[in-house]
PDB file of N, CA and C in Angstrom:
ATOM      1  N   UNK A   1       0.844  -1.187   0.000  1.00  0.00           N
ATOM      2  CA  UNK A   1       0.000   0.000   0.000  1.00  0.00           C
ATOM      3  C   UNK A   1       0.881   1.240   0.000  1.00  0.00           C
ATOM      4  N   UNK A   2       0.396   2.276  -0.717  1.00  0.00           N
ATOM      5  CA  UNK A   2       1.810   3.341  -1.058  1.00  0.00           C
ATOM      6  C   UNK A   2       1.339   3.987   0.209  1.00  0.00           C
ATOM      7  N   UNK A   3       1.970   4.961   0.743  1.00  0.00           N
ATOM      8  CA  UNK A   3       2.248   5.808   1.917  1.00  0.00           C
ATOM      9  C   UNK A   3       0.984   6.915   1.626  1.00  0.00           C
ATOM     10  N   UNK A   4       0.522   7.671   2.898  1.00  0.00           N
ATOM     11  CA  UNK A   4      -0.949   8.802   2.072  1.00  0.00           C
ATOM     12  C   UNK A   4      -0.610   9.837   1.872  1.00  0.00           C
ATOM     13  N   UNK A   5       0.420  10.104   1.442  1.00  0.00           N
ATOM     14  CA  UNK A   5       0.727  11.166   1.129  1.00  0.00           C
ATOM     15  C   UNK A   5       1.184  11.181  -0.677  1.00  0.00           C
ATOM     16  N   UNK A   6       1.598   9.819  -1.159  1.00  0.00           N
ATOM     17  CA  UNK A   6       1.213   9.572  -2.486  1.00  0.00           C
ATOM     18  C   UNK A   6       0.032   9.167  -3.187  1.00  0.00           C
ATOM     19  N   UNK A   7       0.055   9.648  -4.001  1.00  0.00           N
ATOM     20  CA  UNK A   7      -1.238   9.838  -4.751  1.00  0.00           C
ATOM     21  C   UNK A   7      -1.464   7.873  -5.556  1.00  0.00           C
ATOM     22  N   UNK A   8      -2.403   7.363  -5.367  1.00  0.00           N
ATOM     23  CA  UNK A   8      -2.362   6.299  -5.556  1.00  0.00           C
ATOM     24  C   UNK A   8      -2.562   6.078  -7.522  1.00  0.00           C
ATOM     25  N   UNK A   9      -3.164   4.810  -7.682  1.00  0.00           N
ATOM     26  CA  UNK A   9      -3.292   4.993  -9.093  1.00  0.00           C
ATOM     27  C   UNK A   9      -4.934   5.261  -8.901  1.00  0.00           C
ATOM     28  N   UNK A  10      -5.056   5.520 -10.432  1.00  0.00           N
ATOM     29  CA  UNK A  10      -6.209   6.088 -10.884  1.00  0.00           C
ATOM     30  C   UNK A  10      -7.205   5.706 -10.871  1.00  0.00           C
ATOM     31  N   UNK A  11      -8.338   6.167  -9.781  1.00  0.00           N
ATOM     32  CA  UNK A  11      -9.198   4.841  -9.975  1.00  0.00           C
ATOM     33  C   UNK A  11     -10.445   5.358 -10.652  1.00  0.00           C
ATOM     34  N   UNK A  12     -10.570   5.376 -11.940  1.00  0.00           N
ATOM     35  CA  UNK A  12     -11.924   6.102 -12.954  1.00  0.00           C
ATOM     36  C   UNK A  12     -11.596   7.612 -12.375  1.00  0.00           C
ATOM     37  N   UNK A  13     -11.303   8.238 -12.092  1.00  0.00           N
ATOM     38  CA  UNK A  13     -11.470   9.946 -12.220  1.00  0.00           C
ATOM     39  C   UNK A  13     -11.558   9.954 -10.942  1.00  0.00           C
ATOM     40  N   UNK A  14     -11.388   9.289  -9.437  1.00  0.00           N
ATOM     41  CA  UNK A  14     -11.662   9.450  -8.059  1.00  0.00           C
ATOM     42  C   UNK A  14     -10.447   9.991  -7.393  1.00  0.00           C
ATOM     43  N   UNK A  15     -10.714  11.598  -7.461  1.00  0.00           N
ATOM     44  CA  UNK A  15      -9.246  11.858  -6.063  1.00  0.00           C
ATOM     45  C   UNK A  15      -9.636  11.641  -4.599  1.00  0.00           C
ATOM     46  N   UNK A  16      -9.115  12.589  -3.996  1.00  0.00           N
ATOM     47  CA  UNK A  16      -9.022  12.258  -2.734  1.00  0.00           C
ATOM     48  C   UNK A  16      -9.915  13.001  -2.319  1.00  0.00           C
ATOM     49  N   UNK A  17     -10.421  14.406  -2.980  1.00  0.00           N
ATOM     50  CA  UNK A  17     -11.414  15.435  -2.362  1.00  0.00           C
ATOM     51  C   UNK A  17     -12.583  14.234  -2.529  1.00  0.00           C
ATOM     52  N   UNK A  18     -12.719  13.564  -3.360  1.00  0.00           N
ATOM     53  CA  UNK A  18     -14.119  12.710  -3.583  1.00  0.00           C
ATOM     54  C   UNK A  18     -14.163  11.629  -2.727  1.00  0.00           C
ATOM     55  N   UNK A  19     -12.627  10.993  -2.219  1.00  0.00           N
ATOM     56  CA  UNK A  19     -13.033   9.713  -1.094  1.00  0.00           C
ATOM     57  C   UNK A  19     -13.428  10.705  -0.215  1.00  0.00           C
ATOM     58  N   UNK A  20     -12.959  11.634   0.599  1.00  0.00           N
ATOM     59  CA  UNK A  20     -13.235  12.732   1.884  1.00  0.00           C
ATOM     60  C   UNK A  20     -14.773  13.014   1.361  1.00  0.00           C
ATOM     61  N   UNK A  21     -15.401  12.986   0.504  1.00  0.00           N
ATOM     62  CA  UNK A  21     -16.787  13.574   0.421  1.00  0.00           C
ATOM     63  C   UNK A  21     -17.156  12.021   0.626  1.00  0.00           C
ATOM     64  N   UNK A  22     -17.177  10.649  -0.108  1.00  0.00           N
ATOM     65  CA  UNK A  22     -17.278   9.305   0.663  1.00  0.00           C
ATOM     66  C   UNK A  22     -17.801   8.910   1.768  1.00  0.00           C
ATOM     67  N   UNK A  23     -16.302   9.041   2.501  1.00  0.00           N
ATOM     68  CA  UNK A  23     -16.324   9.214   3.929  1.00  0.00           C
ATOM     69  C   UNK A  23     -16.931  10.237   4.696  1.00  0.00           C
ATOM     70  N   UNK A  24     -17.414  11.395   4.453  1.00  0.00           N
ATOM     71  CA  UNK A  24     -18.373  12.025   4.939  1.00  0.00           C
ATOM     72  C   UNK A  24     -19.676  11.290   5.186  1.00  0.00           C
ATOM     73  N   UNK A  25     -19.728  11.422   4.060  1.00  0.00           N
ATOM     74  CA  UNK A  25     -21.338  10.243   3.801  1.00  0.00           C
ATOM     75  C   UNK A  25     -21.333   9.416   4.685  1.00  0.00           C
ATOM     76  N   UNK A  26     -20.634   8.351   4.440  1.00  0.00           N
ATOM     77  CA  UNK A  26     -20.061   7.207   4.815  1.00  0.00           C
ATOM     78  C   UNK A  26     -20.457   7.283   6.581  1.00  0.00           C
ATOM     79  N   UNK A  27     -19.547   8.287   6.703  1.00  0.00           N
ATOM     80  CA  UNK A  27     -19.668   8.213   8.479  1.00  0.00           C
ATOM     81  C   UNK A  27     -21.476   9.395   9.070  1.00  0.00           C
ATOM     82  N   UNK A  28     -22.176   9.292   8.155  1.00  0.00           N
ATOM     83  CA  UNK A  28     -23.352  10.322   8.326  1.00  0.00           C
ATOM     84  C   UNK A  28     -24.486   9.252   7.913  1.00  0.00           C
ATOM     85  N   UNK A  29     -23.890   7.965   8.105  1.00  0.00           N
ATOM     86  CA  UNK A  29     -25.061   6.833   7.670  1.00  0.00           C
ATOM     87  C   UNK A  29     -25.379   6.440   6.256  1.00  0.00           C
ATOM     88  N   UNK A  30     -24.797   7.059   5.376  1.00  0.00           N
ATOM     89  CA  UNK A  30     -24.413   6.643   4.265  1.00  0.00           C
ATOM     90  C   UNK A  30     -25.593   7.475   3.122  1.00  0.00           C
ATOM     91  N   UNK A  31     -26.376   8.263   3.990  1.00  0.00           N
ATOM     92  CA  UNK A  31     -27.397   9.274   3.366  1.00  0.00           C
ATOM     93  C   UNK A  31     -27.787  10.251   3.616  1.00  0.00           C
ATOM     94  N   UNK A  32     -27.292  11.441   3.064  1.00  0.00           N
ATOM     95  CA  UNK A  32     -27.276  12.545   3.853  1.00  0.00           C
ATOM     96  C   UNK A  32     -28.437  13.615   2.407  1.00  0.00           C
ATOM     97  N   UNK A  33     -28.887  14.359   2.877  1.00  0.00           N
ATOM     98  CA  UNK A  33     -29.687  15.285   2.296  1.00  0.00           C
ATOM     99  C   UNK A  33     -28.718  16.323   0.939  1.00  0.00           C
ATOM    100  N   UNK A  34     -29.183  16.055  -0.188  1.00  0.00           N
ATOM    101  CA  UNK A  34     -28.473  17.402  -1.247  1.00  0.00           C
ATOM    102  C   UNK A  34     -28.111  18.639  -0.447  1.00  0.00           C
ATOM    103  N   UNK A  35     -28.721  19.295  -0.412  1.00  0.00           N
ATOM    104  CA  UNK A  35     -28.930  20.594   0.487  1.00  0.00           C
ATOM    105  C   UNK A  35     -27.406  20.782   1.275  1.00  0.00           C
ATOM    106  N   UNK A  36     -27.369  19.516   2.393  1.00  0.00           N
ATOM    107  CA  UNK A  36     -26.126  19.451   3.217  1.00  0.00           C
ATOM    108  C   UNK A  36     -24.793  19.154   2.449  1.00  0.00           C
ATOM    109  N   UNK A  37     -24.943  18.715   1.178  1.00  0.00           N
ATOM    110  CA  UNK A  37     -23.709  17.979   0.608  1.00  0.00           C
ATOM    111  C   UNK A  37     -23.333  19.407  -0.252  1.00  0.00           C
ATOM    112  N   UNK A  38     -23.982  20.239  -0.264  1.00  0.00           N
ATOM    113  CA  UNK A  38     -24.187  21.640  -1.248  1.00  0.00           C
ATOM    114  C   UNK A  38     -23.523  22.738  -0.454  1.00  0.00           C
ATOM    115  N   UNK A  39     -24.137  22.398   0.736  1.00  0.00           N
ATOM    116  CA  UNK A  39     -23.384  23.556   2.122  1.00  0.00           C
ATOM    117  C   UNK A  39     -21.790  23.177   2.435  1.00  0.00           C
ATOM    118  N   UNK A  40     -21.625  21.732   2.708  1.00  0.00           N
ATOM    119  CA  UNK A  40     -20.404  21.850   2.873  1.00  0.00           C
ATOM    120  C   UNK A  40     -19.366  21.263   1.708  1.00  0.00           C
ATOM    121  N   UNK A  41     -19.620  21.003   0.597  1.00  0.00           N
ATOM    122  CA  UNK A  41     -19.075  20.681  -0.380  1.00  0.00           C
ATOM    123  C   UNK A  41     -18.826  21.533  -1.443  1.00  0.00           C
ATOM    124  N   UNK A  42     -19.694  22.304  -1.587  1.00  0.00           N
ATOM    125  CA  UNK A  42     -19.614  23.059  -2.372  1.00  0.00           C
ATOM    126  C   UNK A  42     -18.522  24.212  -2.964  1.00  0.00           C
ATOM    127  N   UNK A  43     -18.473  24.524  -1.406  1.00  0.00           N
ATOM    128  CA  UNK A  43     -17.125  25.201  -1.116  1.00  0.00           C
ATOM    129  C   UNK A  43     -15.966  24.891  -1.774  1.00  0.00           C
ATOM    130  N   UNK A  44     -16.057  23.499  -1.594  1.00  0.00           N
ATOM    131  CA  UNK A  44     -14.571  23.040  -1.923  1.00  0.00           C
ATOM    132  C   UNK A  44     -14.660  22.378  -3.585  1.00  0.00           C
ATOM    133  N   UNK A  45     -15.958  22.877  -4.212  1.00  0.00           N
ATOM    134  CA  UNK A  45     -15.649  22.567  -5.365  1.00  0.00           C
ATOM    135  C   UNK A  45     -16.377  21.101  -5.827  1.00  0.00           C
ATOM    136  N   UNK A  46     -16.671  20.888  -5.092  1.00  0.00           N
ATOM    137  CA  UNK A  46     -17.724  19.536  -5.167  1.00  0.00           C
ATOM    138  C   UNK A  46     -18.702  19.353  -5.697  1.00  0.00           C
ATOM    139  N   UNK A  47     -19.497  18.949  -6.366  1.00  0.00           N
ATOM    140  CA  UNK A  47     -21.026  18.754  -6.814  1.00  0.00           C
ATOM    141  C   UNK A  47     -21.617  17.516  -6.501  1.00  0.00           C
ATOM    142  N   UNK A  48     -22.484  17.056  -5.653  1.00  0.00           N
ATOM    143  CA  UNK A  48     -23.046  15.457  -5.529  1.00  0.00           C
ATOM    144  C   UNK A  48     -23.666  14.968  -6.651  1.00  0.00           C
ATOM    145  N   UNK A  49     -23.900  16.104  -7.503  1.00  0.00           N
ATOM    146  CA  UNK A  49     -24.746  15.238  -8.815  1.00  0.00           C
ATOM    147  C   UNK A  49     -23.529  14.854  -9.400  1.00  0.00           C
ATOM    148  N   UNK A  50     -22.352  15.510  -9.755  1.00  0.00           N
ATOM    149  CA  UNK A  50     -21.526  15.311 -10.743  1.00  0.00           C
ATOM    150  C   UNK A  50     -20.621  14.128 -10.304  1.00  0.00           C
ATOM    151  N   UNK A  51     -20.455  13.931  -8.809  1.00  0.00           N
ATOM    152  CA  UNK A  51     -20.167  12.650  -8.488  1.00  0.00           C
ATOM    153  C   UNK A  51     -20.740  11.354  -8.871  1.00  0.00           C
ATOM    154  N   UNK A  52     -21.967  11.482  -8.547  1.00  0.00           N
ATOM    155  CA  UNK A  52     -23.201  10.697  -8.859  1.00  0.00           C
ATOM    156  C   UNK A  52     -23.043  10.250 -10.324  1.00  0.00           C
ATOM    157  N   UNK A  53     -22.890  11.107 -11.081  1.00  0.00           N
ATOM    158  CA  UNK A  53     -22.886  10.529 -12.732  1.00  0.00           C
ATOM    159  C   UNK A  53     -20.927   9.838 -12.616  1.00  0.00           C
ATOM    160  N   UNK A  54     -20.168  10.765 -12.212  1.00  0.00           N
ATOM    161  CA  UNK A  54     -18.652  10.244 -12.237  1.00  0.00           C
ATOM    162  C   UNK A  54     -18.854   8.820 -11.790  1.00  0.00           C
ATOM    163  N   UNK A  55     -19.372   8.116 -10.689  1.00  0.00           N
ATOM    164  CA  UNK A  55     -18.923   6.904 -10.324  1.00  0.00           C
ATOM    165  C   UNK A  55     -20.061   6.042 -10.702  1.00  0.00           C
ATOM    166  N   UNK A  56     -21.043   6.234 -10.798  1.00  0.00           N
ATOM    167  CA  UNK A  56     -22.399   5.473 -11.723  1.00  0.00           C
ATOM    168  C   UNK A  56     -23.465   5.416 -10.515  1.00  0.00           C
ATOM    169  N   UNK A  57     -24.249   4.934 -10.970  1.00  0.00           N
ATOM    170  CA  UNK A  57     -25.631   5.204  -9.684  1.00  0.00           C
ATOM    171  C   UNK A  57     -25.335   3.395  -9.413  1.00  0.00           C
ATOM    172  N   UNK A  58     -24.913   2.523  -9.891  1.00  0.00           N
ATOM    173  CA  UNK A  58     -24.770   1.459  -8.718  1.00  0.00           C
ATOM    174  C   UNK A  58     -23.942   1.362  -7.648  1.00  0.00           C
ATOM    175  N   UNK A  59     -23.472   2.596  -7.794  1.00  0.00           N
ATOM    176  CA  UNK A  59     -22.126   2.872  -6.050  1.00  0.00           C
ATOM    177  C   UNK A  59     -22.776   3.975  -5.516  1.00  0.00           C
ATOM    178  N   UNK A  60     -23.382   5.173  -5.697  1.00  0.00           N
ATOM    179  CA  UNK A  60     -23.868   6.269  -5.206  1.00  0.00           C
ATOM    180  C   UNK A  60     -25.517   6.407  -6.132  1.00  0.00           C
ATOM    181  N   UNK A  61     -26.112   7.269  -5.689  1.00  0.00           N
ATOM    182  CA  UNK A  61     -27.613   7.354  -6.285  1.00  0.00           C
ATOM    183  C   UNK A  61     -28.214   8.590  -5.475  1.00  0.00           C
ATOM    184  N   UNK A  62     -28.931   9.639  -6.364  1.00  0.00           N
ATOM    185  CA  UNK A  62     -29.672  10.777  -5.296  1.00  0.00           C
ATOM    186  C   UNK A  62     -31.339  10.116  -5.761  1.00  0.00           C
ATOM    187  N   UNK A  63     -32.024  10.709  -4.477  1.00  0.00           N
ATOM    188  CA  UNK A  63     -33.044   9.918  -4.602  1.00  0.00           C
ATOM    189  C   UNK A  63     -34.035  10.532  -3.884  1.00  0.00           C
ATOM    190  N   UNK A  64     -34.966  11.170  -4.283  1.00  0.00           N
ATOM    191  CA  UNK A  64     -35.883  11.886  -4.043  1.00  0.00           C
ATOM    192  C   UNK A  64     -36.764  11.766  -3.282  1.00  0.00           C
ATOM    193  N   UNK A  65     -37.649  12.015  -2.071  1.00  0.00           N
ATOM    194  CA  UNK A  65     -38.313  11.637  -0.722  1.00  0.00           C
ATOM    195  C   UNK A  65     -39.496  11.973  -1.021  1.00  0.00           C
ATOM    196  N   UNK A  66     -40.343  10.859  -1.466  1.00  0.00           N
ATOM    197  CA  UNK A  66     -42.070  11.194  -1.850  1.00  0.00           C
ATOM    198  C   UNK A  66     -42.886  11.853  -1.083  1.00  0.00           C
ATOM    199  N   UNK A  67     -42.673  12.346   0.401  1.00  0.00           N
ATOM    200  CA  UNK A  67     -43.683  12.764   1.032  1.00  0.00           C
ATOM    201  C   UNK A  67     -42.952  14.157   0.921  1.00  0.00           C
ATOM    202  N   UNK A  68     -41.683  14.999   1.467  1.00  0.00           N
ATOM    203  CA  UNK A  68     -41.622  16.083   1.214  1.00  0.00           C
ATOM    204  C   UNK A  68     -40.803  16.433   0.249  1.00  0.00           C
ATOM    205  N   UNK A  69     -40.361  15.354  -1.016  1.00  0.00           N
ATOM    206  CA  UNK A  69     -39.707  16.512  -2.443  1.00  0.00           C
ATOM    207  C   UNK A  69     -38.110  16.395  -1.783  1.00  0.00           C
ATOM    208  N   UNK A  70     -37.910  16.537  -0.721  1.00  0.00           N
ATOM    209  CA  UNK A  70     -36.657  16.583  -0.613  1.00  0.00           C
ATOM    210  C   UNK A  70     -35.438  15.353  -1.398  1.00  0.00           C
ATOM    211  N   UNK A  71     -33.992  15.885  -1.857  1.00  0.00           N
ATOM    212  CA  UNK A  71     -33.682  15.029  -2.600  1.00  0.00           C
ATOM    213  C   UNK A  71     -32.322  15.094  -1.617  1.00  0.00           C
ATOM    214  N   UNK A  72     -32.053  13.132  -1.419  1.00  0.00           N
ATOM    215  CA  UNK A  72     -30.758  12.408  -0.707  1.00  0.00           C
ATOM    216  C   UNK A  72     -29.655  11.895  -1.382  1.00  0.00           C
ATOM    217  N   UNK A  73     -28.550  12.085  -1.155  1.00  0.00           N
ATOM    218  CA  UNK A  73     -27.518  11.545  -1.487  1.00  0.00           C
ATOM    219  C   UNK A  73     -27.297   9.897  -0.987  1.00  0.00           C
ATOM    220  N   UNK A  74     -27.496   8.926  -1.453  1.00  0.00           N
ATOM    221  CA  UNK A  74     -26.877   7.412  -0.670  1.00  0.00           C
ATOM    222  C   UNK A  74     -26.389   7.088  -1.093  1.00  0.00           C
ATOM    223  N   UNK A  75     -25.159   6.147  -0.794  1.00  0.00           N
ATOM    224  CA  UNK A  75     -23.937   5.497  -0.860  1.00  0.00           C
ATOM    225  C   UNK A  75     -23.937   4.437  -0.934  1.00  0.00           C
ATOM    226  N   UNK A  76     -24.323   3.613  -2.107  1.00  0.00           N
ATOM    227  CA  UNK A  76     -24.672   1.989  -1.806  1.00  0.00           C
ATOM    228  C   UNK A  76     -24.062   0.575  -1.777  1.00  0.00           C
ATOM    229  N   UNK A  77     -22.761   1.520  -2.174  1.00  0.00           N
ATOM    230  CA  UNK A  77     -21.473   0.353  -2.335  1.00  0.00           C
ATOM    231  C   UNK A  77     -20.482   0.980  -1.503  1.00  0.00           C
ATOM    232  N   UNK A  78     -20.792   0.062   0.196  1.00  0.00           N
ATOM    233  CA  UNK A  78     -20.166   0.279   0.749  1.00  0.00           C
ATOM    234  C   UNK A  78     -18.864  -0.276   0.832  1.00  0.00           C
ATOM    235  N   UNK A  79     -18.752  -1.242   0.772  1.00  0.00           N
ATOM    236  CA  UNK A  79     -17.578  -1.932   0.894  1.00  0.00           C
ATOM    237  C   UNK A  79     -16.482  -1.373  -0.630  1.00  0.00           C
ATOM    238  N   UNK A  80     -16.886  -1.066  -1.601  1.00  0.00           N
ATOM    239  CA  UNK A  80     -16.175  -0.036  -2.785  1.00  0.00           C
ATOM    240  C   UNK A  80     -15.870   1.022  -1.690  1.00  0.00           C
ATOM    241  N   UNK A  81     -16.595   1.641  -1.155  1.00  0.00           N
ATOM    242  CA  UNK A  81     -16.476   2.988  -0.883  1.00  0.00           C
ATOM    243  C   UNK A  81     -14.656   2.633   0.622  1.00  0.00           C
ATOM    244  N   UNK A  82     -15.117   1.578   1.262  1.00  0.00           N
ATOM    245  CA  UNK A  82     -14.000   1.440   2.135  1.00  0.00           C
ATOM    246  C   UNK A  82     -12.481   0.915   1.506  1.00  0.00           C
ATOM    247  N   UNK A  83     -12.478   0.263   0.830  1.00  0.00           N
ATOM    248  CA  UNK A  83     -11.243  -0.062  -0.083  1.00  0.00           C
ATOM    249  C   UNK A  83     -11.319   1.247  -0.573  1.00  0.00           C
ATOM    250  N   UNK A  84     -11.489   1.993  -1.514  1.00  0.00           N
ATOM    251  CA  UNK A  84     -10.828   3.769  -1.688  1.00  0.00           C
ATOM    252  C   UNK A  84     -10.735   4.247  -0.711  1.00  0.00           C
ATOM    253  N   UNK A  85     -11.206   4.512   0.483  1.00  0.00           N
ATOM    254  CA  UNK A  85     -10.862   5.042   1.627  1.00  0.00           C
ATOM    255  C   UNK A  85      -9.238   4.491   2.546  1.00  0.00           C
ATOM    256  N   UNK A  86      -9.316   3.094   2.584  1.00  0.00           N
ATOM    257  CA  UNK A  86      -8.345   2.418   2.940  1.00  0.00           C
ATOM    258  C   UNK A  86      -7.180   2.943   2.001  1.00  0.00           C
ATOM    259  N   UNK A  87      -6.675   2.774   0.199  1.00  0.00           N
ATOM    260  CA  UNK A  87      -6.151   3.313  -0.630  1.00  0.00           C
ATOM    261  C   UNK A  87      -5.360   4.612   0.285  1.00  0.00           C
ATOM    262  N   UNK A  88      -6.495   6.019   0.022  1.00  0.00           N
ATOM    263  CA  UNK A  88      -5.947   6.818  -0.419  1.00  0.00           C
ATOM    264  C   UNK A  88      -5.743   7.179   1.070  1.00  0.00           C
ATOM    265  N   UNK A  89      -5.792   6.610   1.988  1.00  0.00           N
ATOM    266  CA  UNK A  89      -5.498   6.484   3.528  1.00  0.00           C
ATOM    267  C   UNK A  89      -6.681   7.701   4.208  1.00  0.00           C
ATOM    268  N   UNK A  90      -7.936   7.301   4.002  1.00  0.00           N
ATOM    269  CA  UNK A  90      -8.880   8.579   4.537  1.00  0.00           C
ATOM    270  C   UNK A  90      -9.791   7.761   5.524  1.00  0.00           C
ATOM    271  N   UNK A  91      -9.310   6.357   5.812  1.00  0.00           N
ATOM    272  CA  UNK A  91     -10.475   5.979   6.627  1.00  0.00           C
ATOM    273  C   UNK A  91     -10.699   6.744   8.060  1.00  0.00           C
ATOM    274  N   UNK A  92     -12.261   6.330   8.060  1.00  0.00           N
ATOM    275  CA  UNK A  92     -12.578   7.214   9.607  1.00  0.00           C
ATOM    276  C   UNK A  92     -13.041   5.997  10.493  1.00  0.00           C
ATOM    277  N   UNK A  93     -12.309   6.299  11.669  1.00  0.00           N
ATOM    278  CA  UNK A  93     -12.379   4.966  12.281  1.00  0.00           C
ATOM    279  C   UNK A  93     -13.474   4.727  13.253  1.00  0.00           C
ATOM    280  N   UNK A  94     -14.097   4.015  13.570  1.00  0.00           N
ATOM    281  CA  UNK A  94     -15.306   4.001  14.624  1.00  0.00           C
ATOM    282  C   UNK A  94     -15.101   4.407  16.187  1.00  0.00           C
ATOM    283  N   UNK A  95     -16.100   4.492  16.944  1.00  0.00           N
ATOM    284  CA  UNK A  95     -15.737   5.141  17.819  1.00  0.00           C
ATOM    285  C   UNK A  95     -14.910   4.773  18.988  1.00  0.00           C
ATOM    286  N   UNK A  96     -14.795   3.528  19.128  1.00  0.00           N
ATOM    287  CA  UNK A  96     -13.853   2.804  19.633  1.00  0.00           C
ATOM    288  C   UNK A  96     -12.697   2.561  19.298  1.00  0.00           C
ATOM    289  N   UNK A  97     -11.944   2.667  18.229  1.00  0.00           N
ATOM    290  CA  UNK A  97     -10.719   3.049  17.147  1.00  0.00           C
ATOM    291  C   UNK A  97     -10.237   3.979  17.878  1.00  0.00           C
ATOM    292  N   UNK A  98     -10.597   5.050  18.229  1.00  0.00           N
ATOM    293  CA  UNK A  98     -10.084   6.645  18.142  1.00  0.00           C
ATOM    294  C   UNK A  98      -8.910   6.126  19.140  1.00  0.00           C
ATOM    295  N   UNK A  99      -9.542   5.728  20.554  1.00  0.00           N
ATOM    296  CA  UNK A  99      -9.168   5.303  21.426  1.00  0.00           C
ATOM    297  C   UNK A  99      -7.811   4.494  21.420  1.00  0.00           C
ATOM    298  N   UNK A 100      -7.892   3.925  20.764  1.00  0.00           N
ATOM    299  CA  UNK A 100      -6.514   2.885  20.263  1.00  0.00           C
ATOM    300  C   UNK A 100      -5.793   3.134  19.230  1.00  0.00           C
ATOM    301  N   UNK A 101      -5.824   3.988  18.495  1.00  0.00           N
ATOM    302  CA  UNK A 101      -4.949   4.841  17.678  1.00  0.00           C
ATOM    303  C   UNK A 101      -3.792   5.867  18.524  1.00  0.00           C
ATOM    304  N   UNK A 102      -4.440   5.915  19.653  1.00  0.00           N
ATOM    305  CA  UNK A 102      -3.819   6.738  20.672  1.00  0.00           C
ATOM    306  C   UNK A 102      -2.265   6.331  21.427  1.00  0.00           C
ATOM    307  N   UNK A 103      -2.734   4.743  21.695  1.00  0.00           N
ATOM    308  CA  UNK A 103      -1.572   4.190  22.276  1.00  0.00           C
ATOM    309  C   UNK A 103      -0.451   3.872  21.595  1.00  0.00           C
TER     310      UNK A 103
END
């Protein structure tokens, strides 16, 4: 596994700003609202739709909430999503991890 501070190989068009948007998700239950992915992503240049088409809708999918219109980001290939995380060294560790990373 290369060190995280090298850039790994190419995996379809996925840097590292896009595993960190992932792992956002990822650690937010794996579905978080457009709206929120717009507030803090955006900033940095991000788009969830344009992800969404970049990696295909059988790994990610937005998906629209029949009772109030609101539209979600979900993450459906999780275990894809943790191997790129593992890669480009961005995993977030559970809450019991933190703890033992320490020692």
């Amino acid at each position: 596994m290369p060190p995280a501070s090298a850039p790994p190989d190419d995996h379809d068009g996925v840097d590292r700003e896009v595993v960190r948007f992932l792992a956002w998700l990822k650690k937010r239950g794996a579905r978080v609202k457009c709206l929120y992915c717009k507030k803090k992503w955006g900033k940095k240049g991000l788009c969830a739709e344009d992800i969404v088409t970049r990696l295909g809708e059988d790994r990610i999918h937005i998906q629209r909430e029949p009772s109030t219109g609101e539209r979600w980001v979900i993450l459906d290939d999780l275990p894809w999503a943790d191997n790129l995380m593992t890669e480009f060294g961005e995993e977030v560790p559970h809450h019991g991890q933190w703890t033992g990373l320490g020692k």
